[in-house]
PDB file of N, CA and C in Angstrom:
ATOM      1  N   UNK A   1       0.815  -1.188   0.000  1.00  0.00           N
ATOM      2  CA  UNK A   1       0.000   0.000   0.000  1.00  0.00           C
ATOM      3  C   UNK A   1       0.863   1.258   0.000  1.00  0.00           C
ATOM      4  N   UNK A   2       1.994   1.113   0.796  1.00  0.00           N
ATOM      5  CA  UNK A   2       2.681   2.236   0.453  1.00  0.00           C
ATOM      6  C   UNK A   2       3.558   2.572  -0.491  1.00  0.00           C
ATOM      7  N   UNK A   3       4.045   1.804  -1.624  1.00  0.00           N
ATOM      8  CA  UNK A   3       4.301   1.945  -2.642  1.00  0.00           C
ATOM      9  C   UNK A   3       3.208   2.725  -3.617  1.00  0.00           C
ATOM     10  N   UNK A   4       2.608   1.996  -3.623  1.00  0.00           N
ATOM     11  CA  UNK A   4       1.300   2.809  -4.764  1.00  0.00           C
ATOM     12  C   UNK A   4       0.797   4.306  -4.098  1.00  0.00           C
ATOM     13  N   UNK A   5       0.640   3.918  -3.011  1.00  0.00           N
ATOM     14  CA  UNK A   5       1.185   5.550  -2.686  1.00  0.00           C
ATOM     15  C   UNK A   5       2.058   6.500  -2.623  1.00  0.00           C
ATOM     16  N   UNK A   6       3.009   6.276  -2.767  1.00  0.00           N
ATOM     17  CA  UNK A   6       4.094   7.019  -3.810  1.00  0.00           C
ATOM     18  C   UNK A   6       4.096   7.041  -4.657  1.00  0.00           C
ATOM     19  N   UNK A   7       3.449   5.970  -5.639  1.00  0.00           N
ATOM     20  CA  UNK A   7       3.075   6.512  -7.396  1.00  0.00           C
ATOM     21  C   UNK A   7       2.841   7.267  -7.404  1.00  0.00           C
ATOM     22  N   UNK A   8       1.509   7.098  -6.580  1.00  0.00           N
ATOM     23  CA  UNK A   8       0.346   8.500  -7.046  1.00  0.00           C
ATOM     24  C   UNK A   8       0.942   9.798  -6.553  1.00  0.00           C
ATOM     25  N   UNK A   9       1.557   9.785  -5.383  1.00  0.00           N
ATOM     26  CA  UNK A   9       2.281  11.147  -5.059  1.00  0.00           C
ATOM     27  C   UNK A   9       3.272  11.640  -6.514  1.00  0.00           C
ATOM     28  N   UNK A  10       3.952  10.617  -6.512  1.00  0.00           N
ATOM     29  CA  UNK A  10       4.672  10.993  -7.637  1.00  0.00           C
ATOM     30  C   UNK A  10       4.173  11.395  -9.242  1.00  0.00           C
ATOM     31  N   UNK A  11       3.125  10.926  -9.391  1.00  0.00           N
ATOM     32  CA  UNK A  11       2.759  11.056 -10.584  1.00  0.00           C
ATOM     33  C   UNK A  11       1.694  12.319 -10.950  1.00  0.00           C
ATOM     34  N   UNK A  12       1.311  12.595  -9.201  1.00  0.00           N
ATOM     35  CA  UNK A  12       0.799  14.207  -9.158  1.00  0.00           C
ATOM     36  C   UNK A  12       1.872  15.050  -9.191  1.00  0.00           C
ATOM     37  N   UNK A  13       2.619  14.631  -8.861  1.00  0.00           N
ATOM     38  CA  UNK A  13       3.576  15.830  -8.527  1.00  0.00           C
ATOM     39  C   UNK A  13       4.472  15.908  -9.899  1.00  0.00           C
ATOM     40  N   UNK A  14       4.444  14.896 -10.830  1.00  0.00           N
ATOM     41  CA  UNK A  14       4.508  15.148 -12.213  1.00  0.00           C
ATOM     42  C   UNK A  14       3.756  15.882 -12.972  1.00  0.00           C
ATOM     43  N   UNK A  15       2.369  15.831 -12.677  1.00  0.00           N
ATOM     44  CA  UNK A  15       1.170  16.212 -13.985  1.00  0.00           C
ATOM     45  C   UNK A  15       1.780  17.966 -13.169  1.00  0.00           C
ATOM     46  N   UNK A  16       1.613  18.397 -11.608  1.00  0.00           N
ATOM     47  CA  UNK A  16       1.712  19.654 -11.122  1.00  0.00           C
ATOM     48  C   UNK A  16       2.840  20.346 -12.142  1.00  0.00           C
ATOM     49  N   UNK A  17       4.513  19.832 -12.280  1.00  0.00           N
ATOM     50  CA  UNK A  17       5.710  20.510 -12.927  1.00  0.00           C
ATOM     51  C   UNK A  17       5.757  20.535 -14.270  1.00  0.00           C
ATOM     52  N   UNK A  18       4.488  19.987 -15.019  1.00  0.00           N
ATOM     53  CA  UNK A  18       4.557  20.217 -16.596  1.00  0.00           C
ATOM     54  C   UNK A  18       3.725  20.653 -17.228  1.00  0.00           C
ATOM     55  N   UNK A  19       3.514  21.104 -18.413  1.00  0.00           N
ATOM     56  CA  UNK A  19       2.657  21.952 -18.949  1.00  0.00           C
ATOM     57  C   UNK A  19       1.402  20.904 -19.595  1.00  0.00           C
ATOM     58  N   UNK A  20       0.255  21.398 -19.231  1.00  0.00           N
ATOM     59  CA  UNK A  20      -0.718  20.699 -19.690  1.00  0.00           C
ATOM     60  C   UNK A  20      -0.640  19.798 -21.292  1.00  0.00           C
ATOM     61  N   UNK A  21       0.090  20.744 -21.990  1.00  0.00           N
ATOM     62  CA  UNK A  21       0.088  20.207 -23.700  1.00  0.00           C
ATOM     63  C   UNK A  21       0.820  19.071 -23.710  1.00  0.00           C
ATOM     64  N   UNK A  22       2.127  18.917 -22.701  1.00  0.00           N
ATOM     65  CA  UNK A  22       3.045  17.787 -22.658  1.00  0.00           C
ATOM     66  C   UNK A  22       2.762  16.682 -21.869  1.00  0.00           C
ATOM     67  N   UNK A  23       2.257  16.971 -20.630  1.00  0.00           N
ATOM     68  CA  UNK A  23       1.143  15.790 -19.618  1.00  0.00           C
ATOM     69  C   UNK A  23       1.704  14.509 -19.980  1.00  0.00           C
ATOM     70  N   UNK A  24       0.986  14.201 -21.223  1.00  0.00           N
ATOM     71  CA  UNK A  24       0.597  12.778 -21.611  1.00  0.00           C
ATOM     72  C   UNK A  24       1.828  11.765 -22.192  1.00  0.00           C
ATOM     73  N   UNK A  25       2.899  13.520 -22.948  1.00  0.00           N
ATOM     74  CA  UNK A  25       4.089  12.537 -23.485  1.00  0.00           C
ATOM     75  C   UNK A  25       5.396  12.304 -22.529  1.00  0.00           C
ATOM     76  N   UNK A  26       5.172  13.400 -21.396  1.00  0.00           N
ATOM     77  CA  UNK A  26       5.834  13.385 -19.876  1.00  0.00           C
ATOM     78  C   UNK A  26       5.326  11.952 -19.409  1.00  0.00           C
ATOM     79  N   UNK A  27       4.474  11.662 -18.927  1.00  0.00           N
ATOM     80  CA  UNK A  27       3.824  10.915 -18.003  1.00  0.00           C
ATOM     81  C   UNK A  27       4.405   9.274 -18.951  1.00  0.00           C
ATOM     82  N   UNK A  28       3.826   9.514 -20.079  1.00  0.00           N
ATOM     83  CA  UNK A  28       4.346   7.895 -20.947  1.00  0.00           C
ATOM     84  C   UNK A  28       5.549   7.900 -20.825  1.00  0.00           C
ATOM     85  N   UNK A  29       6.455   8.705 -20.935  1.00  0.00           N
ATOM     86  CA  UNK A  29       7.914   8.856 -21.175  1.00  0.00           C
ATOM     87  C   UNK A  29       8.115   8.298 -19.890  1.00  0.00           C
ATOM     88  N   UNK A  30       8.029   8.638 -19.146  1.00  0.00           N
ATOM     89  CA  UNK A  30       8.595   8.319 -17.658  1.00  0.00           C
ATOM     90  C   UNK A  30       8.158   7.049 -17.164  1.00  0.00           C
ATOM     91  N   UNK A  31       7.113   6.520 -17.486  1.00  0.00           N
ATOM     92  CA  UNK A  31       6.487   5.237 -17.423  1.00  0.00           C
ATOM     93  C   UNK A  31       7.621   4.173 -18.038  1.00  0.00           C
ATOM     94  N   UNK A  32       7.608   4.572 -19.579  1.00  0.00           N
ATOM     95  CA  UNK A  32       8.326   3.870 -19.993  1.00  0.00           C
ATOM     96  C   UNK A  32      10.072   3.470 -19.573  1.00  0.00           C
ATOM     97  N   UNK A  33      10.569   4.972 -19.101  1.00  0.00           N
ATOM     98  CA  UNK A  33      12.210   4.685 -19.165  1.00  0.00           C
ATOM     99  C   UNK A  33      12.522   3.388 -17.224  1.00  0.00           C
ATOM    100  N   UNK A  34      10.763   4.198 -16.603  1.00  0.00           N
ATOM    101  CA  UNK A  34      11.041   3.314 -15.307  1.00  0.00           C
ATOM    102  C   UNK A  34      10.946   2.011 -15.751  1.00  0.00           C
ATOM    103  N   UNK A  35       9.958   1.597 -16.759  1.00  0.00           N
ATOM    104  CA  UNK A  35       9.745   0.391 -16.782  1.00  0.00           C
ATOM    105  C   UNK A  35      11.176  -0.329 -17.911  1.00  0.00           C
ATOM    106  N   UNK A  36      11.991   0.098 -18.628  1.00  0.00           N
ATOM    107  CA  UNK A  36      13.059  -0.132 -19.316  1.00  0.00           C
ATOM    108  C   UNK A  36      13.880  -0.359 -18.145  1.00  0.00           C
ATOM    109  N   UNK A  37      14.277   0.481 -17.423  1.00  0.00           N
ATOM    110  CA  UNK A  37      15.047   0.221 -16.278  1.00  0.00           C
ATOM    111  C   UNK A  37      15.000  -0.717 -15.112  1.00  0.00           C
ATOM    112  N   UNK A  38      13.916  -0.946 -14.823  1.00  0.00           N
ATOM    113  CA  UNK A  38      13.091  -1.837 -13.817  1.00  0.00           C
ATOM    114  C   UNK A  38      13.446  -3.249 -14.431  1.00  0.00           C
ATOM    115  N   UNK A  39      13.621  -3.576 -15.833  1.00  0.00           N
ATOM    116  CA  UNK A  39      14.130  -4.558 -16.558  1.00  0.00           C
ATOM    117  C   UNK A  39      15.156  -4.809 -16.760  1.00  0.00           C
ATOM    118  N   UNK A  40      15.794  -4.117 -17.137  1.00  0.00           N
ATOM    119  CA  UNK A  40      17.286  -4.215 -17.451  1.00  0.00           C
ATOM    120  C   UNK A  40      18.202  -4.302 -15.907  1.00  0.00           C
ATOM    121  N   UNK A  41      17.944  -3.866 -14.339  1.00  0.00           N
ATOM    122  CA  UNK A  41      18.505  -3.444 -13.433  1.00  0.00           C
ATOM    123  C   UNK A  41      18.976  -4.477 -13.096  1.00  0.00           C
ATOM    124  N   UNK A  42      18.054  -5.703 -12.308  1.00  0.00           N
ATOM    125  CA  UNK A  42      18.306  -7.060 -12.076  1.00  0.00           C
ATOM    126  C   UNK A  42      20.041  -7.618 -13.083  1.00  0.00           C
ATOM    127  N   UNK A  43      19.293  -7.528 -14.391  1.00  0.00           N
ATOM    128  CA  UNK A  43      20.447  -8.379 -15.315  1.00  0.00           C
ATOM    129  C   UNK A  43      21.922  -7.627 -15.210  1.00  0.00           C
ATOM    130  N   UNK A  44      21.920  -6.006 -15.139  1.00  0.00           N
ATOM    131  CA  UNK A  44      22.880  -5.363 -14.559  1.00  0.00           C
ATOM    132  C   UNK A  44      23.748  -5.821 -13.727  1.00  0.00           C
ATOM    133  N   UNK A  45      23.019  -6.056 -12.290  1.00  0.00           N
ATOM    134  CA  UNK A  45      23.429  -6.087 -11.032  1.00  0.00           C
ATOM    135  C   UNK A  45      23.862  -7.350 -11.041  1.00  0.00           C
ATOM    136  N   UNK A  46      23.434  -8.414 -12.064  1.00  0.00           N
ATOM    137  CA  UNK A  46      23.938  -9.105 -11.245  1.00  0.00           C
ATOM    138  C   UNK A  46      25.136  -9.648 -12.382  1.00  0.00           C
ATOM    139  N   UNK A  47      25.748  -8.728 -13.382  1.00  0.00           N
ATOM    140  CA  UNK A  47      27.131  -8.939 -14.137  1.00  0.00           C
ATOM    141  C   UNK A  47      27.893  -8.209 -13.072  1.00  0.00           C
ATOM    142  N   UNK A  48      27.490  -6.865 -12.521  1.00  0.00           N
ATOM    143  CA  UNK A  48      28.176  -6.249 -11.874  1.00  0.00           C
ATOM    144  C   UNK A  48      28.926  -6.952 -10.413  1.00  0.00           C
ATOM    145  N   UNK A  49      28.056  -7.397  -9.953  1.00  0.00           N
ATOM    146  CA  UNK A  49      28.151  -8.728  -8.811  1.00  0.00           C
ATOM    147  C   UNK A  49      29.328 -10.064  -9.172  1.00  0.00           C
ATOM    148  N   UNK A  50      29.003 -10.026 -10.649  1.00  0.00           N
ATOM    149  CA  UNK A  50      29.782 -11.426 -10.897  1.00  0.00           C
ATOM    150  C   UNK A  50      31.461 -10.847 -11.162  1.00  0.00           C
ATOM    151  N   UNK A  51      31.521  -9.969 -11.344  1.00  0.00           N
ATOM    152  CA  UNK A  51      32.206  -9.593 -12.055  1.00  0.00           C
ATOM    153  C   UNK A  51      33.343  -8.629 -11.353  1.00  0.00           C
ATOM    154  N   UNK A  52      32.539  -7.977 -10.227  1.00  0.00           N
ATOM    155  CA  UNK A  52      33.241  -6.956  -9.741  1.00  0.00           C
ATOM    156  C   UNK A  52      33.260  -7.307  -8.133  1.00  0.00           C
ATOM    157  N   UNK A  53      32.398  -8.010  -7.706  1.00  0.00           N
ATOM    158  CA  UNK A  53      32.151  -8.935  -6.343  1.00  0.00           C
ATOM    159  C   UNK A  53      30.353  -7.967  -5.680  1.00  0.00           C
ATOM    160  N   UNK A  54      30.310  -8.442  -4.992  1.00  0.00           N
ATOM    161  CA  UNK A  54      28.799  -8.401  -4.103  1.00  0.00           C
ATOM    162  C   UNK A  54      28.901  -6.702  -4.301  1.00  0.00           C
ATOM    163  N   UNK A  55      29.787  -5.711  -3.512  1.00  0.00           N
ATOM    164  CA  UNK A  55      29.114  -4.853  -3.290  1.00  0.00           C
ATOM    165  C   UNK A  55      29.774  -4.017  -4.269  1.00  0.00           C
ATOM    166  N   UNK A  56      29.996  -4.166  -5.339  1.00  0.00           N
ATOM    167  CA  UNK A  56      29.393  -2.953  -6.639  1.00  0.00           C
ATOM    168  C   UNK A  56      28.586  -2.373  -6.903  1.00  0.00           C
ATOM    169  N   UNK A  57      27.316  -3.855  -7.104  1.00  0.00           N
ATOM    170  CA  UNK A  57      26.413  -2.779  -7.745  1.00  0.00           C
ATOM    171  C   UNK A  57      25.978  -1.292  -6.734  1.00  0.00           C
ATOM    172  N   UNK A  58      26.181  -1.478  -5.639  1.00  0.00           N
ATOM    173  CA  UNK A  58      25.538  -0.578  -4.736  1.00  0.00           C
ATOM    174  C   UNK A  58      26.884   0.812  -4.923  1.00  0.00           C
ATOM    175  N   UNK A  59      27.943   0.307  -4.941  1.00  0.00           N
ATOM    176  CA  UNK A  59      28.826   1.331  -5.427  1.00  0.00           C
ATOM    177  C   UNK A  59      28.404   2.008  -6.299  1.00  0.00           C
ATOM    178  N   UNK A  60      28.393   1.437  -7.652  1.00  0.00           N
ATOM    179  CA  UNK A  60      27.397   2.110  -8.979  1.00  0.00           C
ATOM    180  C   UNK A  60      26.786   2.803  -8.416  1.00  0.00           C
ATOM    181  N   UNK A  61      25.514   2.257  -7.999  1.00  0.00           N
ATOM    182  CA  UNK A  61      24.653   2.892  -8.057  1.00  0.00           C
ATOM    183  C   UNK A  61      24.752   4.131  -6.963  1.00  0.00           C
ATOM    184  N   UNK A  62      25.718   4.169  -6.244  1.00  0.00           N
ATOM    185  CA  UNK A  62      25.773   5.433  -5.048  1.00  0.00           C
ATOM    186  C   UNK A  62      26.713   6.575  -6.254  1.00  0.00           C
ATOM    187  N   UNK A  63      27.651   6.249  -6.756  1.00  0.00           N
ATOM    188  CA  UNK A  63      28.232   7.102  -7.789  1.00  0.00           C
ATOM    189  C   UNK A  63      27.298   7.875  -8.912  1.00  0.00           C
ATOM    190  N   UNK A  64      26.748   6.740  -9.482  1.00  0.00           N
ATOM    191  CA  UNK A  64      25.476   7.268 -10.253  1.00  0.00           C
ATOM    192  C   UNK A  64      24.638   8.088  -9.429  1.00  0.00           C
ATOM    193  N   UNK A  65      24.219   8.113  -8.779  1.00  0.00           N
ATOM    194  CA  UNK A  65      22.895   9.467  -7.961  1.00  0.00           C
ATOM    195  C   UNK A  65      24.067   9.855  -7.039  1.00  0.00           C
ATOM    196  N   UNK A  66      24.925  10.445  -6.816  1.00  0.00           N
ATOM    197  CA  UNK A  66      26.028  11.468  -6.644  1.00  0.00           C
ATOM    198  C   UNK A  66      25.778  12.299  -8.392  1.00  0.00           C
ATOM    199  N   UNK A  67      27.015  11.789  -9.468  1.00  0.00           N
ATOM    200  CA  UNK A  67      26.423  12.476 -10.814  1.00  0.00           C
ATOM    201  C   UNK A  67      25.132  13.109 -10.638  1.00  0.00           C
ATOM    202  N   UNK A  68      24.423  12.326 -10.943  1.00  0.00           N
ATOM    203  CA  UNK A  68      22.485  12.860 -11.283  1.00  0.00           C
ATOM    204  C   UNK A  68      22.253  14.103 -10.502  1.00  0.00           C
ATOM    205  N   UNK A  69      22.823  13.738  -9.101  1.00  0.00           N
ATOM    206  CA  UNK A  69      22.401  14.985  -7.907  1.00  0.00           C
ATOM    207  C   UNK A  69      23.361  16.249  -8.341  1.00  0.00           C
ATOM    208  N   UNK A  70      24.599  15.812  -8.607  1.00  0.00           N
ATOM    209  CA  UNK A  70      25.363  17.384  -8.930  1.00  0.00           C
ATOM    210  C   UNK A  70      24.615  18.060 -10.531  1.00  0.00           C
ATOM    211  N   UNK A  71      24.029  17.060 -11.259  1.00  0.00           N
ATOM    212  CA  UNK A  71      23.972  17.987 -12.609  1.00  0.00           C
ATOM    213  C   UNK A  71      22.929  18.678 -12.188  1.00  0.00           C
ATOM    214  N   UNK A  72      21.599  17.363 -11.697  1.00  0.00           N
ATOM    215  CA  UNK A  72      20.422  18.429 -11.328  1.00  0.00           C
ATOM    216  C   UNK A  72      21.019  19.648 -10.447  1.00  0.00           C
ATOM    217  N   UNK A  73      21.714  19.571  -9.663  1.00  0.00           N
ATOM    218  CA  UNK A  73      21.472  20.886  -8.866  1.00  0.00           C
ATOM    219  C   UNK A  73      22.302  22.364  -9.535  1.00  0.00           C
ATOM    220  N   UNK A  74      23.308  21.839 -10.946  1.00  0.00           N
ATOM    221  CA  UNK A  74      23.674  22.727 -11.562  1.00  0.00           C
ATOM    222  C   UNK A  74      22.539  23.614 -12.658  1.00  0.00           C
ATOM    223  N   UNK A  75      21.858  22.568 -12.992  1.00  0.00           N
ATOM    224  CA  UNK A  75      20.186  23.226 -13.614  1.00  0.00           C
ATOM    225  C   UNK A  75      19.518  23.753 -12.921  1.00  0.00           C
ATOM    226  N   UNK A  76      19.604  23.942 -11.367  1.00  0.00           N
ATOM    227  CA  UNK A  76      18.170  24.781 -10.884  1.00  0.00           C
ATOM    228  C   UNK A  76      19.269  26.052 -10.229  1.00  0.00           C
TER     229      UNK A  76
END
């Protein structure tokens, strides 16, 4: 239950930051790249695991949202 309640938070708080005309190709877009990712993550993690030992992927992924967080905060 509390997952899907963060969709919906999230997905209001999407339709709120975009312009009505774009809505629909925002909202699919984002659907889609979660659901591309949501697929591909598993098969990722676990070359990264084989490959690099257990705690990579979590390395990655702490490096990756470090990046993400400095660009976003150079855009606002």
């Amino acid at each position: 239950m509390g997952l899907q309640m963060a969709i919906i938070a999230y997905q209001t708080l999407l339709t709120q930051v975009t312009p009505r005309e774009s809505r629909g190709a925002t909202v699919g877009l984002v659907g889609t790249v979660t659901g591309v990712i949501g697929g591909l993550a598993p098969t990722v993690g676990a070359y990264l695991r084989a490959a690099f030992g257990s705690t990579a992927p979590f390395w990655i992924a702490l490096i990756a949202g470090l990046a993400m967080s400095m660009a976003l905060q150079k855009q606002i």
